[in-house]
Protein backbone atom coordinates (compact mmCIF):
# COMPACT_ATOMS: atom_id res chain seq x y z
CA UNK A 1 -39.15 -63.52 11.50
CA UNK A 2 -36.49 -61.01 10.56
CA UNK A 3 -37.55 -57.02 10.28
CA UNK A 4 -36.11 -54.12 8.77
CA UNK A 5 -36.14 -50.79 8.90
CA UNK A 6 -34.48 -48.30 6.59
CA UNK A 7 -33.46 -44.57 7.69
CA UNK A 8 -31.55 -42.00 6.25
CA UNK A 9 -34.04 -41.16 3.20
CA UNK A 10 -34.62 -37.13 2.60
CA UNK A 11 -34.61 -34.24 0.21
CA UNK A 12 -31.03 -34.08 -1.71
CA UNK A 13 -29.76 -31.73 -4.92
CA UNK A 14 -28.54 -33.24 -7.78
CA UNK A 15 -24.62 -34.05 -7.16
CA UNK A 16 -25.26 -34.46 -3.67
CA UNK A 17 -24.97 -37.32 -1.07
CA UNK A 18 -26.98 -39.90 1.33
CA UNK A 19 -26.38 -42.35 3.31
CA UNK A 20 -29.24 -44.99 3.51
CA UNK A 21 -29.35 -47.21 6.93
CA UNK A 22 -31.06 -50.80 7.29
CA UNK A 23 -31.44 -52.13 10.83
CA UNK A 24 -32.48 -55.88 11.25
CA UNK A 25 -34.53 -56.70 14.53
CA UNK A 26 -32.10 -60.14 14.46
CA UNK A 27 -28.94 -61.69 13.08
CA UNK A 28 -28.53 -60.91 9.30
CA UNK A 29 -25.02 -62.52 9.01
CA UNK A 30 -25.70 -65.83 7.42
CA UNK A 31 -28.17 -63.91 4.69
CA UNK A 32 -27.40 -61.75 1.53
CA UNK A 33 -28.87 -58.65 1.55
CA UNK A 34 -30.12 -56.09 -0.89
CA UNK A 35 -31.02 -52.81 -1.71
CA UNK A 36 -34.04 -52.03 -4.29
CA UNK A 37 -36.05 -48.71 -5.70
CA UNK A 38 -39.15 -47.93 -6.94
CA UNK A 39 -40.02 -45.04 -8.94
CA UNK A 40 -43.97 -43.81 -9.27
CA UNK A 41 -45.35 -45.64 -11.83
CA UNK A 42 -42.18 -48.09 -12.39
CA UNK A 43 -41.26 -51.42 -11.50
CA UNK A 44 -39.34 -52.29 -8.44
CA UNK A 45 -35.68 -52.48 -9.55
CA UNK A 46 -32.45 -54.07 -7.89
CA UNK A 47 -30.01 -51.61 -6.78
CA UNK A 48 -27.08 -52.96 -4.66
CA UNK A 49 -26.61 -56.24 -3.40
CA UNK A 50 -23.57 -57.72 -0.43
CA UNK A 51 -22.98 -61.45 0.19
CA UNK A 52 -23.88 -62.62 3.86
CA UNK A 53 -19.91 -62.03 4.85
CA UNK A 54 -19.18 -58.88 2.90
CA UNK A 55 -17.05 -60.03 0.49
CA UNK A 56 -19.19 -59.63 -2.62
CA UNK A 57 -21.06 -56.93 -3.66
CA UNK A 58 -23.25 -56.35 -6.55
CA UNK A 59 -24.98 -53.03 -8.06
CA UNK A 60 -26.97 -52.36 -11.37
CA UNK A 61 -25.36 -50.01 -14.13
CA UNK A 62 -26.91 -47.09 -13.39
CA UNK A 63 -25.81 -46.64 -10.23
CA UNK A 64 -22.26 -48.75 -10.33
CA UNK A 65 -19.17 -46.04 -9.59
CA UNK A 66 -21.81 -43.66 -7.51
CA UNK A 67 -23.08 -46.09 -4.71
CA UNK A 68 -21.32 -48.33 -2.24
CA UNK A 69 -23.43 -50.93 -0.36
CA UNK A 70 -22.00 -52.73 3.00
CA UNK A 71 -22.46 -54.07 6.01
CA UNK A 72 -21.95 -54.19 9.30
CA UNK A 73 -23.12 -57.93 11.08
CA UNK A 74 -22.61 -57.46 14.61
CA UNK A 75 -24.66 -54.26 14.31
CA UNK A 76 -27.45 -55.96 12.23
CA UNK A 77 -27.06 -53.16 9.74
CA UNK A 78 -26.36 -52.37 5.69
CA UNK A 79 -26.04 -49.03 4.00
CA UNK A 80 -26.45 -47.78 0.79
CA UNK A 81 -23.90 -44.65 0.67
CA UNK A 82 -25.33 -42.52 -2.39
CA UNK A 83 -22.74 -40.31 -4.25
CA UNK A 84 -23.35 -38.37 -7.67
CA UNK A 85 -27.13 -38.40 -6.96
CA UNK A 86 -29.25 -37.50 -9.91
CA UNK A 87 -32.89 -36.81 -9.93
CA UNK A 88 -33.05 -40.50 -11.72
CA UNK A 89 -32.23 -41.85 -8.48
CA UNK A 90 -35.81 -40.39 -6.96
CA UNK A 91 -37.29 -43.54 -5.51
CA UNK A 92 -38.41 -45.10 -2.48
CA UNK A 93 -35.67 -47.26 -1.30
CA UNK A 94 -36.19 -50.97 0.27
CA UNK A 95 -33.21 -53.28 2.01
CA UNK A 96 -34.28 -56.64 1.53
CA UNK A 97 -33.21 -59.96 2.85
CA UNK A 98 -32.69 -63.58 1.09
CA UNK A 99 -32.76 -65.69 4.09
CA UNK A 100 -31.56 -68.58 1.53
CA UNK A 101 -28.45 -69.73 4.20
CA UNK A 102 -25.18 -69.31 2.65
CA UNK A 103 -26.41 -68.99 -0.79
CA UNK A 104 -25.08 -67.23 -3.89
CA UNK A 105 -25.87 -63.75 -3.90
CA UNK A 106 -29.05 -62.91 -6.36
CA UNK A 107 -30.62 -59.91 -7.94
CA UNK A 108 -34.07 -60.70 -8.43
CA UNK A 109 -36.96 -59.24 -6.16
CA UNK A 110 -38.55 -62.12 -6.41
CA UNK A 111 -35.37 -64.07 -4.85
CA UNK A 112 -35.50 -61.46 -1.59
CA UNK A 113 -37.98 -62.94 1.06
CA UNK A 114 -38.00 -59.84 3.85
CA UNK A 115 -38.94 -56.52 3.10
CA UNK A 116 -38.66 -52.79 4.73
CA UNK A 117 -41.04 -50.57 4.84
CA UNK A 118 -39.31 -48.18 2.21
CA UNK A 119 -37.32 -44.92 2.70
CA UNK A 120 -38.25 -42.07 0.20
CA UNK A 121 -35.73 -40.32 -1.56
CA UNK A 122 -35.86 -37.50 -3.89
CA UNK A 123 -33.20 -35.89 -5.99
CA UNK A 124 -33.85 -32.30 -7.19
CA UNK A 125 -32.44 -30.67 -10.70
């Protein structure tokens, strides 16, 4: 089965920028993929979303205008460029896969079936 690994997470002031990295251990093109956070004490919550070719992506309103997600299939990778950051945005990051072939592109954790191991980020005031 498919891994991932995120990079790029670190310590960031408020306005500032990262650039969040998911490598898959095999071919990602035929899957959406996603990008969720988790605050301490919160609910996971969808982020960012990209169809499997590119073409679509999705992002929740408090982060739409400030982060770009994409992809790169024959590199088995999708980022999560952060701009704006705020210290709202402090989370632990996960790229997730729906390895649903082909389908619709879908914000629900519970629709994402592969799982990183998380990249901490934290925004300071």
């Amino acid at each position: 089965q498919v891994q991932l690994v995120e990079s790029g997470g670190g310590l960031v002031q408020a306005g500032g920028s990262l650039r969040l990295s998911c490598t898959a251990s095999a071919r990602t093109s035929s899957y959406n993929m996603g990008w969720f956070r988790q605050a301490p004490g919160k609910e996971r919550e969808f982020v960012a979303a990209i169809s499997w070719s590119g073409g679509s992506t999705y992002y929740a309103d408090s982060v739409k205008g400030r982060f770009t997600i994409s992809r790169d299939n024959a590199k088995n990778t999708v980022y999560l460029q952060m701009n704006s950051l705020k210290p709202e945005d402090t989370a632990v990051y996960y790229c997730a896969a729906d390895l649903s072939h082909l389908a619709p592109v879908r914000v629900q954790v519970a629709r994402y079936d592969v799982w990183g191991q998380g990249t901490q980020v934290t925004v300071s005031s």
